[in-house]
Protein backbone atom coordinates (compact mmCIF):
# COMPACT_ATOMS: atom_id res chain seq x y z
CA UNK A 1 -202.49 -78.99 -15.57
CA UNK A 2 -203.36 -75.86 -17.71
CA UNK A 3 -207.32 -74.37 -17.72
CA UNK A 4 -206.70 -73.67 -21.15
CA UNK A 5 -205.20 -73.52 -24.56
CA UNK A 6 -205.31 -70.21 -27.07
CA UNK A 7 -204.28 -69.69 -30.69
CA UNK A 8 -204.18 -66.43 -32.39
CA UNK A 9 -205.32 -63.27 -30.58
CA UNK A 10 -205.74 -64.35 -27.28
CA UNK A 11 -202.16 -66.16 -27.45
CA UNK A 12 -200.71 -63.00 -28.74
CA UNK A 13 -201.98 -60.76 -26.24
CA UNK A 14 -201.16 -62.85 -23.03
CA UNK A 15 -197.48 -63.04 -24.59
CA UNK A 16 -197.25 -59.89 -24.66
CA UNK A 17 -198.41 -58.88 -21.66
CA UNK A 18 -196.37 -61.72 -20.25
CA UNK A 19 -192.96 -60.29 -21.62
CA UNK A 20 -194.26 -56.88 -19.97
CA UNK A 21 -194.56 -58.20 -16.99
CA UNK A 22 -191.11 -59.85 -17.05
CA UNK A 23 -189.17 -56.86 -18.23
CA UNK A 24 -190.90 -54.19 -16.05
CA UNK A 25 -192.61 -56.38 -12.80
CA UNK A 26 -192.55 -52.91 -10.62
CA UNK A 27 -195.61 -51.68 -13.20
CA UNK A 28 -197.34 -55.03 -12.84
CA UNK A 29 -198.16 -55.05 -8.85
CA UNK A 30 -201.77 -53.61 -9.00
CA UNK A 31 -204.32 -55.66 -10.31
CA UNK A 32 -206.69 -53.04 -11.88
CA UNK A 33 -203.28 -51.34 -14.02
CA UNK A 34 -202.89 -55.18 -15.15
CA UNK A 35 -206.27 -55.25 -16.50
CA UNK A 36 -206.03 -51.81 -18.11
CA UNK A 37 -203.19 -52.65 -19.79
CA UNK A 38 -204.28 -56.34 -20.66
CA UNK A 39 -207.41 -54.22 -22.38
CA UNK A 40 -205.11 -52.33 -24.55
CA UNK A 41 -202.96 -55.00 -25.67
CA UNK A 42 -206.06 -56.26 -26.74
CA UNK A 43 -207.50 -53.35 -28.15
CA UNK A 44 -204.62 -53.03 -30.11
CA UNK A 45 -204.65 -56.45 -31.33
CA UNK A 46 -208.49 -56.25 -32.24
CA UNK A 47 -207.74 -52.61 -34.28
CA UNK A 48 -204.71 -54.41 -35.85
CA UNK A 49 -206.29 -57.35 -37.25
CA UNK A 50 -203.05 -59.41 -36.78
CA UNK A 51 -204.47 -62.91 -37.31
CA UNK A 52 -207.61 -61.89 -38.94
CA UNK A 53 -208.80 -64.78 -41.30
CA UNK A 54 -207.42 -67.64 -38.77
CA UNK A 55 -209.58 -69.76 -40.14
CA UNK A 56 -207.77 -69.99 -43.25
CA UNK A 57 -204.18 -70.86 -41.37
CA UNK A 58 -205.76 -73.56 -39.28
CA UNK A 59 -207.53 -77.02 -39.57
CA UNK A 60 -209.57 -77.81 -36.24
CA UNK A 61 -209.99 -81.57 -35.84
CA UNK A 62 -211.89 -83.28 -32.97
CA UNK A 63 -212.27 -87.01 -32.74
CA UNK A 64 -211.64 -87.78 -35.94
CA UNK A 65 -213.79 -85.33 -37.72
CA UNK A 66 -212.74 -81.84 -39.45
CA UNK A 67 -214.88 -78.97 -37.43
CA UNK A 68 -216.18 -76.29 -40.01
CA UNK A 69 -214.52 -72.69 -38.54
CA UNK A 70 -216.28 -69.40 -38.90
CA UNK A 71 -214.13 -66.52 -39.42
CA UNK A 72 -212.28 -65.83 -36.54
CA UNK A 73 -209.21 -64.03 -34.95
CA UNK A 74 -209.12 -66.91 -32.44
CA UNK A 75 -209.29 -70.18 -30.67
CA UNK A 76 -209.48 -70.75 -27.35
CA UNK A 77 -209.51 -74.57 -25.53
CA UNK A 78 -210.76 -74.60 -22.24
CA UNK A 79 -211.24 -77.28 -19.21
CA UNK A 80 -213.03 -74.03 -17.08
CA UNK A 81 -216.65 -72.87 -17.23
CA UNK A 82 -216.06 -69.45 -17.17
CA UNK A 83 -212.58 -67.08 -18.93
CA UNK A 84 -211.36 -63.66 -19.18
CA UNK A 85 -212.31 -61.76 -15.86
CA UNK A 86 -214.85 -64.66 -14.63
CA UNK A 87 -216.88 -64.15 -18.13
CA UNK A 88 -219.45 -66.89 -19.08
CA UNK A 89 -218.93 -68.48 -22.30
CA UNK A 90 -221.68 -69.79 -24.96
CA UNK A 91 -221.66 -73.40 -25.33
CA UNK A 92 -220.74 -73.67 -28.81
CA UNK A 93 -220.34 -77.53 -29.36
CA UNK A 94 -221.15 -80.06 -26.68
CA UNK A 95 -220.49 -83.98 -26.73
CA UNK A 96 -223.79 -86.36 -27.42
């Protein structure tokens, strides 16, 4: 079972972390170097812009209906209350 699903930036930098981890895994063996260089990839990514306007590339569809995106670098599907170093997310649509 996976906690969750990304597209975009989030997707982009856990791959490439990922391959860095599997090419070099005698840099990845402390946590808080992991996170520092997880915040870079990101930081690059963010700086970069590499899937800005995602919005436009993708077509969100939940039961049936066609969701309305904002503009976004991003999507992220989760089964988990909380993501990305125990952070609390907004509820941003909830089932009636």
């Amino acid at each position: 079972m996976n906690n969750y699903f990304g597209i975009g930036l989030d997707a982009k930098i856990s791959l490439d972390f990922n391959q860095r981890r599997d090419d070099h895994p005698e840099k990845c063996r402390s946590r808080a170097r992991n996170r520092m260089f997880y915040g870079m990839l990101g930081g690059r990514e963010i700086v970069a812009k590499t899937f800005k306007n995602l919005e436009q590339r993708v077509r969100l569809q939940c039961d049936g209906e066609l969701i309305s995106l904002p503009n976004l670098q991003g999507i992220v599907i989760l089964n988990i209350p909380r993501y990305c170093f125990r952070s609390p997310l907004p509820i941003l649509l909830s089932r009636d």
